[in-house]
Protein backbone atom coordinates (compact mmCIF):
# COMPACT_ATOMS: atom_id res chain seq x y z
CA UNK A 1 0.00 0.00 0.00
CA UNK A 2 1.68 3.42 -1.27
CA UNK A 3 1.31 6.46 1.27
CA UNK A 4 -1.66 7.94 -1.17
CA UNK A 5 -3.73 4.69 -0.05
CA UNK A 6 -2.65 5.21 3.56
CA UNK A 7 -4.03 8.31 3.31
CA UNK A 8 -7.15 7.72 1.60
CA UNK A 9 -7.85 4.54 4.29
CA UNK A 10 -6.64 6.52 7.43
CA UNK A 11 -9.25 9.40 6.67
CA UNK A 12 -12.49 6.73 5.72
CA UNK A 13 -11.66 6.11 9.10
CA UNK A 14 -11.76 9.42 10.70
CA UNK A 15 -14.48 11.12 8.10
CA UNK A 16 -16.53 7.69 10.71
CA UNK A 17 -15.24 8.95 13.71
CA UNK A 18 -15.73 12.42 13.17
CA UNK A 19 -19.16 12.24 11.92
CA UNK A 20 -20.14 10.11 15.39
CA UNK A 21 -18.65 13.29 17.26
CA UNK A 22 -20.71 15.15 14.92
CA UNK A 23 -23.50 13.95 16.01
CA UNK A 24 -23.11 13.65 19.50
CA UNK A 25 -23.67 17.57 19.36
CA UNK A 26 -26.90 19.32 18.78
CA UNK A 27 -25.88 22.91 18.05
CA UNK A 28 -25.75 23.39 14.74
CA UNK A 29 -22.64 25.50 15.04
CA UNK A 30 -20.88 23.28 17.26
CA UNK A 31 -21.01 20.21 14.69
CA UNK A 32 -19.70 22.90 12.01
CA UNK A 33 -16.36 23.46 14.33
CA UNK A 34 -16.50 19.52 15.38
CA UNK A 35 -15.98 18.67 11.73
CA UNK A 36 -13.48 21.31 10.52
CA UNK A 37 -11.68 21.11 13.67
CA UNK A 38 -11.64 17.16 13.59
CA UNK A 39 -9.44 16.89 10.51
CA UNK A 40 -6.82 19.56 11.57
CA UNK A 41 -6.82 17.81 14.97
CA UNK A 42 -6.07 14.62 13.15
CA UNK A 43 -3.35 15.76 10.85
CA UNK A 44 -1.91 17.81 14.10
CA UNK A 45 -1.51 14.43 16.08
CA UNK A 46 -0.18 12.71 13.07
CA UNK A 47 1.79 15.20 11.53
CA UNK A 48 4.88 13.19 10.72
CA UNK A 49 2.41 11.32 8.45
CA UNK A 50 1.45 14.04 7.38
CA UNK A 51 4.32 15.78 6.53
CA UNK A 52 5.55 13.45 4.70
CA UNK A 53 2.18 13.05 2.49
CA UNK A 54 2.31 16.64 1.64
CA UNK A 55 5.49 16.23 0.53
CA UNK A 56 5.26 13.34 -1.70
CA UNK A 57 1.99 14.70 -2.81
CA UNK A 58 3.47 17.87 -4.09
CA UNK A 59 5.68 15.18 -6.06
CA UNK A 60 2.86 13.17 -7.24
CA UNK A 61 0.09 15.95 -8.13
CA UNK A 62 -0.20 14.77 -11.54
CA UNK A 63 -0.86 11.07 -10.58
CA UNK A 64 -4.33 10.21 -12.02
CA UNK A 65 -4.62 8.12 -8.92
CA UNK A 66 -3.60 10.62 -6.35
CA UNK A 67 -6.12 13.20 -8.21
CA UNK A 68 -8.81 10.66 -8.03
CA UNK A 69 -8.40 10.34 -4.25
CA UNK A 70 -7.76 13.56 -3.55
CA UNK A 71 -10.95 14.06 -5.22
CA UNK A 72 -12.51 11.62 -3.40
CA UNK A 73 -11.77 13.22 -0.17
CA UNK A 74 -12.54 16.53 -1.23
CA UNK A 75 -15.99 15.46 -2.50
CA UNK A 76 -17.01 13.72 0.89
CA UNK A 77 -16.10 16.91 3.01
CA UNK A 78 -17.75 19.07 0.78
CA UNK A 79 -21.12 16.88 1.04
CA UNK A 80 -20.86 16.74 4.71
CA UNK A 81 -20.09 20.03 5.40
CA UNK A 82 -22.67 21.90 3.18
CA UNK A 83 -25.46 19.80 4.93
CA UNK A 84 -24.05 21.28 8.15
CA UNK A 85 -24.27 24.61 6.86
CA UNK A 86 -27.73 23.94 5.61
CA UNK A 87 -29.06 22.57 8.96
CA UNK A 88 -27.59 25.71 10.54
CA UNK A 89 -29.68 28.14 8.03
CA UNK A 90 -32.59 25.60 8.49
CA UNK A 91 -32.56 26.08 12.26
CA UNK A 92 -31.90 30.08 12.19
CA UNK A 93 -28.22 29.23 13.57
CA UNK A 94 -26.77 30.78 10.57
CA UNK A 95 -27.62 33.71 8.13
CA UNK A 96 -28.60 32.24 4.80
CA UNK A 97 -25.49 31.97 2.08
CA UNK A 98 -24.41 30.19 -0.83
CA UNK A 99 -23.63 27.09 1.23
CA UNK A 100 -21.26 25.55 -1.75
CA UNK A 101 -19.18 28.22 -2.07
CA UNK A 102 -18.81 28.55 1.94
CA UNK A 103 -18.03 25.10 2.19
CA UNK A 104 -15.56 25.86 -0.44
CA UNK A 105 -13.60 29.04 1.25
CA UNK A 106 -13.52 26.60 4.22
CA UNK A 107 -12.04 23.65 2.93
CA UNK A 108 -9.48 26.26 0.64
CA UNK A 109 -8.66 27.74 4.27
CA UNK A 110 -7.99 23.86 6.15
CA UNK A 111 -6.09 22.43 3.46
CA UNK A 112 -3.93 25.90 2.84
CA UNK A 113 -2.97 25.87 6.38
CA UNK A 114 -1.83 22.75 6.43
CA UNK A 115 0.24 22.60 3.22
CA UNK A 116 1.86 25.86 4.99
CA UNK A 117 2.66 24.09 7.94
CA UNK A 118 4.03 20.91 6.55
CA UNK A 119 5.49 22.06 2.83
CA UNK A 120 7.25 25.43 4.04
CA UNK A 121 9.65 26.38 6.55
CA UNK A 122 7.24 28.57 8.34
CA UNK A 123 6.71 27.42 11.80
CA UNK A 124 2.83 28.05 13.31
CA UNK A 125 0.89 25.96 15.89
CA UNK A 126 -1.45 24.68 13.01
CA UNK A 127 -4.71 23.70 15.71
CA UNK A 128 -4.44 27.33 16.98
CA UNK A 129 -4.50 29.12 13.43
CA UNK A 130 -7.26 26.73 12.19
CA UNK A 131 -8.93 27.45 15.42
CA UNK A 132 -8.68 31.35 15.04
CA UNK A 133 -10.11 30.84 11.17
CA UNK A 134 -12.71 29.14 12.15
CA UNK A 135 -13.96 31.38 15.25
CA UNK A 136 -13.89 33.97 12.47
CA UNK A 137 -15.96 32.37 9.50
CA UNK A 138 -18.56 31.31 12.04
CA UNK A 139 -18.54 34.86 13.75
CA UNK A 140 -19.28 35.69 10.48
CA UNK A 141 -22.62 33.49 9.33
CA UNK A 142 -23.86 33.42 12.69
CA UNK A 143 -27.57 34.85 12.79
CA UNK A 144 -27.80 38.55 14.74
């Protein structure tokens, strides 16, 4: 199994455990910062993994096969996130918005701060920043 498999098997595994914390809570904006928070806090306690994924992913970004999972991945947390968003709007949580494109910005913001952390030499406690982004995009949607 090459680390692109590893990858795409470790996270099947935490998109399950992640979604059970997910629904353990009942505030709509709490499950929004359970599931973006869940995947940095994953890749934070694994981050020699990690590391080393980014960097043979920036290697291997051409691979039809690394595309296709990456793909994969990106599809699932889309899907799962925008019907977080949704049940927020639903239940008055959040202002309504183009839930796609939020879920977008979001998942732009995880993944850029991670491939900062672990492809340059810039040294930033990664749960902290994603922490900070967060507290500001839901600041943000949250109904006045």
């Amino acid at each position: 199994m090459n680390i692109f498999e590893m990858f795409y098997e470790s996270f099947k595994k935490y998109f399950e455990l992640i979604l059970k914390e997910v629904e353990k809570a009942e505030d709509p904006e709490l499950q929004v910062r359970i599931f973006i928070e869940g995947f940095v806090n994953v890749i934070y306690e694994e981050r020699e993994f990690f590391r080393t994924y980014v960097e043979e992913l920036s290697r291997n970004a051409a691979n039809p096969e690394v595309k296709k999972m990456k793909t994969i991945f990106y599809d699932q947390f889309m899907e799962h996130l925008k019907k977080l968003l949704q049940q927020g709007i639903r239940a008055g949580v959040f202002v309504g918005f183009d839930t796609e494109k939020l879920a977008r910005a979001i998942y732009f913001l995880s993944i850029g701060v991670i491939f900062t952390r672990y492809a340059m030499k810039i040294d930033f406690d990664l749960k902290e920043q994603n922490a900070f982004q967060v507290d500001r995009i839901l600041e943000s949607i949250k109904s006045r």
